[in-house]
N, C-alpha and C. Protein backbone atom coordinates (compact mmCIF):
# COMPACT_ATOMS: atom_id res chain seq x y z
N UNK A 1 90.01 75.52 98.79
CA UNK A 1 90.55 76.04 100.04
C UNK A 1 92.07 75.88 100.03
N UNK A 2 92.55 76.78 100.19
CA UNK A 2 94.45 76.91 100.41
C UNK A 2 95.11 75.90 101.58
N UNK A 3 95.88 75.17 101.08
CA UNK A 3 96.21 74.32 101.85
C UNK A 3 97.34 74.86 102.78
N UNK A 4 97.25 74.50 103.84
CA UNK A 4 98.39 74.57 105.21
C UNK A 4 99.59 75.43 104.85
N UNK A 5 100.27 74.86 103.93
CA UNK A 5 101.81 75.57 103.45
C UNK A 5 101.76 76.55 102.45
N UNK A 6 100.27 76.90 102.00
CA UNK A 6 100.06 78.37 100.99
C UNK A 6 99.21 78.89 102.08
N UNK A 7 98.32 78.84 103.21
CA UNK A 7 97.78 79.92 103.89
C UNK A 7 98.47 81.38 103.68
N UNK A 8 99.61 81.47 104.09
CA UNK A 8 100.48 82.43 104.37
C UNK A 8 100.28 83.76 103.25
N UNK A 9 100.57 82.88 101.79
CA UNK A 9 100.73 83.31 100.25
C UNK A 9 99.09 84.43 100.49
N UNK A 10 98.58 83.63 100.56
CA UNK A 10 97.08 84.27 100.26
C UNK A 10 96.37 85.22 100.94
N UNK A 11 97.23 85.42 102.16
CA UNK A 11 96.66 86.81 103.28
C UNK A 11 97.65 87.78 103.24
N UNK A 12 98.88 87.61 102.64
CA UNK A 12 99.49 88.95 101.99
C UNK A 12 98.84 89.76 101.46
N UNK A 13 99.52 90.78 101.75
CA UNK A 13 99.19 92.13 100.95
C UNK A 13 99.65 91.99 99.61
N UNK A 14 100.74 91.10 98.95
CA UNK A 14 100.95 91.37 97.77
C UNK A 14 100.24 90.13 97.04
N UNK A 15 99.78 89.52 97.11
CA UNK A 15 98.98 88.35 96.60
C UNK A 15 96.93 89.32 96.30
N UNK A 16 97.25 90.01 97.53
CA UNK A 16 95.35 90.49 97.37
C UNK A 16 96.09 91.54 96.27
N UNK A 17 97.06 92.57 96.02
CA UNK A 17 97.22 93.62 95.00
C UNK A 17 96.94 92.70 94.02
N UNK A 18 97.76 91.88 93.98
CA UNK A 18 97.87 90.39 92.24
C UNK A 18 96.75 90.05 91.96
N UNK A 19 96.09 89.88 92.74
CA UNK A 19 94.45 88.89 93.03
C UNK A 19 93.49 90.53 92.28
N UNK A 20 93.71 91.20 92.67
CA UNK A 20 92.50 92.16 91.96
C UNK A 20 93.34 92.88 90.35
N UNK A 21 94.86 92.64 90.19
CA UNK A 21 95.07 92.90 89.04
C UNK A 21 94.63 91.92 88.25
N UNK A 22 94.65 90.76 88.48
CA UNK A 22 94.19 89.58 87.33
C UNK A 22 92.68 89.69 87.26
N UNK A 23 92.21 89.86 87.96
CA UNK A 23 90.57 90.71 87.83
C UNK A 23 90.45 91.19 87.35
N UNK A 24 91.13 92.27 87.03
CA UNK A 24 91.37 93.59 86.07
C UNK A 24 91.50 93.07 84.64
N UNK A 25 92.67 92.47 84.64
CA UNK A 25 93.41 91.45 83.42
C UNK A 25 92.22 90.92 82.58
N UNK A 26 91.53 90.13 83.19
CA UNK A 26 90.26 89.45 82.94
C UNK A 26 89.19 89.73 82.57
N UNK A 27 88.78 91.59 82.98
CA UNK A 27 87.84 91.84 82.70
C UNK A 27 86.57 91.03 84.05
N UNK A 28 87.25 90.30 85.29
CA UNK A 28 85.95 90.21 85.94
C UNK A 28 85.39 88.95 84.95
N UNK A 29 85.89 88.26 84.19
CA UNK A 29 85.55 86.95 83.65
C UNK A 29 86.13 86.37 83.65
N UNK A 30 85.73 84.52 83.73
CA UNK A 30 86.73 83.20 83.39
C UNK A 30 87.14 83.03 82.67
N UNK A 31 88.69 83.20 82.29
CA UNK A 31 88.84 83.06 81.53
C UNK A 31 88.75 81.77 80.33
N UNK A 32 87.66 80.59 80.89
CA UNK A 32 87.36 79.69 79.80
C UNK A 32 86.35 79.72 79.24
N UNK A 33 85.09 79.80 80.28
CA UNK A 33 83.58 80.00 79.93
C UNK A 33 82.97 81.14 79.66
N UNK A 34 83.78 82.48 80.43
CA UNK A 34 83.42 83.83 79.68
C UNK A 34 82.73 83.90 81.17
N UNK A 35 82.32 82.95 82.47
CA UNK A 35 81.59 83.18 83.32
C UNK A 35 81.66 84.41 84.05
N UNK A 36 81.16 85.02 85.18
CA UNK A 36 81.08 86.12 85.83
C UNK A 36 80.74 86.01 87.27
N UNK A 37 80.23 84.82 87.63
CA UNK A 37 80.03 84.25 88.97
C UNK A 37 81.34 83.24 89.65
N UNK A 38 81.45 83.91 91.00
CA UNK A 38 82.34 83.08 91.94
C UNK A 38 83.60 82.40 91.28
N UNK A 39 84.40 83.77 90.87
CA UNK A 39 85.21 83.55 90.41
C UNK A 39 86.48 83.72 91.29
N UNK A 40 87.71 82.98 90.90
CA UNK A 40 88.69 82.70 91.68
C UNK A 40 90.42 82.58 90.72
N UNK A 41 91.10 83.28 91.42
CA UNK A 41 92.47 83.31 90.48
C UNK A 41 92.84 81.87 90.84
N UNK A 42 93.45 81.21 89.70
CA UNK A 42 93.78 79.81 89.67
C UNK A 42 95.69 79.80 89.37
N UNK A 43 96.71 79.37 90.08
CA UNK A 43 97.78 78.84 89.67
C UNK A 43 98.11 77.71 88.70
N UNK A 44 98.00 78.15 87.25
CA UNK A 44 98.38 76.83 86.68
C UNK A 44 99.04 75.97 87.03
N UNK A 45 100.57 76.37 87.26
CA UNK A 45 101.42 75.48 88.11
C UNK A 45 101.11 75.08 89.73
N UNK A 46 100.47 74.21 89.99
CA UNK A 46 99.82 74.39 91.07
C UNK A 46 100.85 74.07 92.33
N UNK A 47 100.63 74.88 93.17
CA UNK A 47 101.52 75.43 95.04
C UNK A 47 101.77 74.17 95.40
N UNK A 48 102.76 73.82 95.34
CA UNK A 48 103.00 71.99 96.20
C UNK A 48 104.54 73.09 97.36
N UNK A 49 104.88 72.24 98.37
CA UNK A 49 105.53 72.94 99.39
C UNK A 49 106.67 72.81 98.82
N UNK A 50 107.29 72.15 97.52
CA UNK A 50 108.50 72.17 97.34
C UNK A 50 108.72 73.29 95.91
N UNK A 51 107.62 74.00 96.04
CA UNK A 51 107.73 75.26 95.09
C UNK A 51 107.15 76.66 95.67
N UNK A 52 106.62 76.61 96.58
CA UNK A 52 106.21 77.35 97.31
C UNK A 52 106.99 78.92 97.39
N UNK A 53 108.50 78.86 97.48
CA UNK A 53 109.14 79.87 97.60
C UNK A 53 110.00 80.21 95.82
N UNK A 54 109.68 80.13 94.93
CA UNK A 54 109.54 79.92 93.54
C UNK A 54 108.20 80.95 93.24
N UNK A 55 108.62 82.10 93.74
CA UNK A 55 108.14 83.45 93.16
C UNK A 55 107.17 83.29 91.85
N UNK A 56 108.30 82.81 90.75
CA UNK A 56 107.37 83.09 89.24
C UNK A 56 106.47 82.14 89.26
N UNK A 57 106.33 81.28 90.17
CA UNK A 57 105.22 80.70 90.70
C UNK A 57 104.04 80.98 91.21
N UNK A 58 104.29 81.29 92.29
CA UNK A 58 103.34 81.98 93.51
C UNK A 58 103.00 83.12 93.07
N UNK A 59 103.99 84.01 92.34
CA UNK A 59 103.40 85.70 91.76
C UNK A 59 103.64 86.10 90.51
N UNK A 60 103.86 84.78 90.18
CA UNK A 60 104.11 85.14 88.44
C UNK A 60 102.80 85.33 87.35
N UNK A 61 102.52 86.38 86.86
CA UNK A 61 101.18 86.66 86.08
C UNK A 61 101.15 85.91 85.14
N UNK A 62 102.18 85.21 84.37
CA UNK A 62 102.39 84.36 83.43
C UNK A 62 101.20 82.82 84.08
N UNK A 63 101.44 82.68 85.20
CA UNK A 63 101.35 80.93 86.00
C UNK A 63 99.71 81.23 86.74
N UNK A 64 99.04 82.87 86.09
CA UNK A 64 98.04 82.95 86.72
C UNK A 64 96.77 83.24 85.98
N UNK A 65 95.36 82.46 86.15
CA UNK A 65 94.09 82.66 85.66
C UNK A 65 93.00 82.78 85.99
N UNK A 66 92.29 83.71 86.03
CA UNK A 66 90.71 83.72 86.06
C UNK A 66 90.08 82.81 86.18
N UNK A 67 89.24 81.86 86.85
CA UNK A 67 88.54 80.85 86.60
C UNK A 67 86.98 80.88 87.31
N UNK A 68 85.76 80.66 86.98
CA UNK A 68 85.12 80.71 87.30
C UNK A 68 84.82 79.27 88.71
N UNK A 69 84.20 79.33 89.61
CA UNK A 69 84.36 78.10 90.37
C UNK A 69 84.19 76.48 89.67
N UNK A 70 83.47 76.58 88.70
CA UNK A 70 82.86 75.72 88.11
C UNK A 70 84.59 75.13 87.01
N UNK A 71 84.70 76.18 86.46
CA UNK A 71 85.82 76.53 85.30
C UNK A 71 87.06 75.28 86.15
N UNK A 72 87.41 76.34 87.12
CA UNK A 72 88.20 75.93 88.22
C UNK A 72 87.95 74.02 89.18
N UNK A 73 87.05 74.08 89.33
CA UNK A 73 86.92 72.41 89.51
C UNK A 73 87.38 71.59 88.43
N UNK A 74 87.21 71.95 87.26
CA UNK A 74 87.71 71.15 86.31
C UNK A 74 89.02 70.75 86.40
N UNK A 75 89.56 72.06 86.11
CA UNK A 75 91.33 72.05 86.24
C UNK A 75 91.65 71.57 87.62
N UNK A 76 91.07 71.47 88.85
CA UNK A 76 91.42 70.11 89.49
C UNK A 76 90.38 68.79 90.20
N UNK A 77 89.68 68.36 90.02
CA UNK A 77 89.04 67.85 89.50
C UNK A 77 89.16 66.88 88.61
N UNK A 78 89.55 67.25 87.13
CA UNK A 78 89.68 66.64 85.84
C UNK A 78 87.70 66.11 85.27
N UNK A 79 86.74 66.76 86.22
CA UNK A 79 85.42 66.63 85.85
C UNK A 79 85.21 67.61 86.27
N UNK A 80 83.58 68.18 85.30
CA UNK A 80 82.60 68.91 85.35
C UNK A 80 81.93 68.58 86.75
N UNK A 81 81.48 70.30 87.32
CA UNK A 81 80.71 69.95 88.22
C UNK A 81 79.25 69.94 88.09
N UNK A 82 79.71 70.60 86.48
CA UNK A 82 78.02 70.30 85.81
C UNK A 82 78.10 70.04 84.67
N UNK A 83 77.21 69.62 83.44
CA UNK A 83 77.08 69.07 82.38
C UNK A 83 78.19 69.77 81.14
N UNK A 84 79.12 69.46 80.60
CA UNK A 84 79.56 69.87 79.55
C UNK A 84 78.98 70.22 78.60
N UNK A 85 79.16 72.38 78.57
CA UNK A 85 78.45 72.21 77.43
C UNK A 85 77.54 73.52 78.23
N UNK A 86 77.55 73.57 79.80
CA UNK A 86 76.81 74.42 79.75
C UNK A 86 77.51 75.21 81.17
N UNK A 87 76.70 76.54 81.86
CA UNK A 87 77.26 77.13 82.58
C UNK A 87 76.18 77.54 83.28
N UNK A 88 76.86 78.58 84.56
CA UNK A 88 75.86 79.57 85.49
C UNK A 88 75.94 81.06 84.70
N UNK A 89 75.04 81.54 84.30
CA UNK A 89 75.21 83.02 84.18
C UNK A 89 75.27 83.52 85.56
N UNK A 90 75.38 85.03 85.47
CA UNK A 90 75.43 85.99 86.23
C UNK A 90 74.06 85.87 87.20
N UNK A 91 73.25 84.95 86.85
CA UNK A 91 71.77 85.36 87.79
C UNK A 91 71.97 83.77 88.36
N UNK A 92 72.67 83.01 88.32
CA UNK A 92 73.15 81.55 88.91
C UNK A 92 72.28 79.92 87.88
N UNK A 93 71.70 80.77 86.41
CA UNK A 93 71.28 80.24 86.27
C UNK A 93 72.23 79.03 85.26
N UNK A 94 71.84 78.00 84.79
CA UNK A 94 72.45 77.15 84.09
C UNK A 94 71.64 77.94 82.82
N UNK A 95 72.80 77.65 81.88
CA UNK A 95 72.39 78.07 80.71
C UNK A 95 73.68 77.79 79.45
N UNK A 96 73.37 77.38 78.56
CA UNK A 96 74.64 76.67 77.21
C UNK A 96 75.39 77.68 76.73
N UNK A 97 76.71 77.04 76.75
CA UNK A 97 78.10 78.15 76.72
C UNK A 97 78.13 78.21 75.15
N UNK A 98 78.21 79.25 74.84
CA UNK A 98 77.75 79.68 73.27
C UNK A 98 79.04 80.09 73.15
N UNK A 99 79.38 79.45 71.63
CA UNK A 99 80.58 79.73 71.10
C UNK A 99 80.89 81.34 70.89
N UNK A 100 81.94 81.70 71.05
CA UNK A 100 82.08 83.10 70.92
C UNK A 100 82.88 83.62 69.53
């Protein structure tokens, strides 16, 4: 959930154009697990209020990724929200992330 001082960022009009080009970018997958469910653009550099107005930040395609929800807990987090090693397919099921 977007915290207090990024609300703003995320109900723009130019953040939803960005938000469905990196979709695009992506192919509609995470870009770690290959997932396809409840996926969410992730800021590597992550929105703190003293970067907030730091553009190649906030809209820089470089600072931006695909992540599946699961993908995405990790990177903040720093744990799995499920077993390493495996994932949700497209039908929500768990099933082992096969090397590609």
């Amino acid at each position: 959930m977007a915290r207090e001082f990024a609300k703003h960022i995320y109900k723009s009009q130019k953040w939803k154009k960005l938000r469905k080009y990196i979709y695009e970018k992506y192919h509609g997958c995470c870009a770690k697990c290959g997932g396809v469910k409840n996926l969410q653009v992730h800021h590597k550099i992550w929105l703190t209020p003293s970067n907030i107005n730091d553009m190649d930040i906030v809209y820089g395609e470089d600072n931006l990724i695909l992540l599946c929800h699961d993908c995405h807990a990790l990177e903040h987090l720093k744990k799995p929200s499920i077993e390493e090693g495996f994932r949700f397919n497209e039908f929500g099921e768990l099933e082992p992330i096969q090397e590609k």
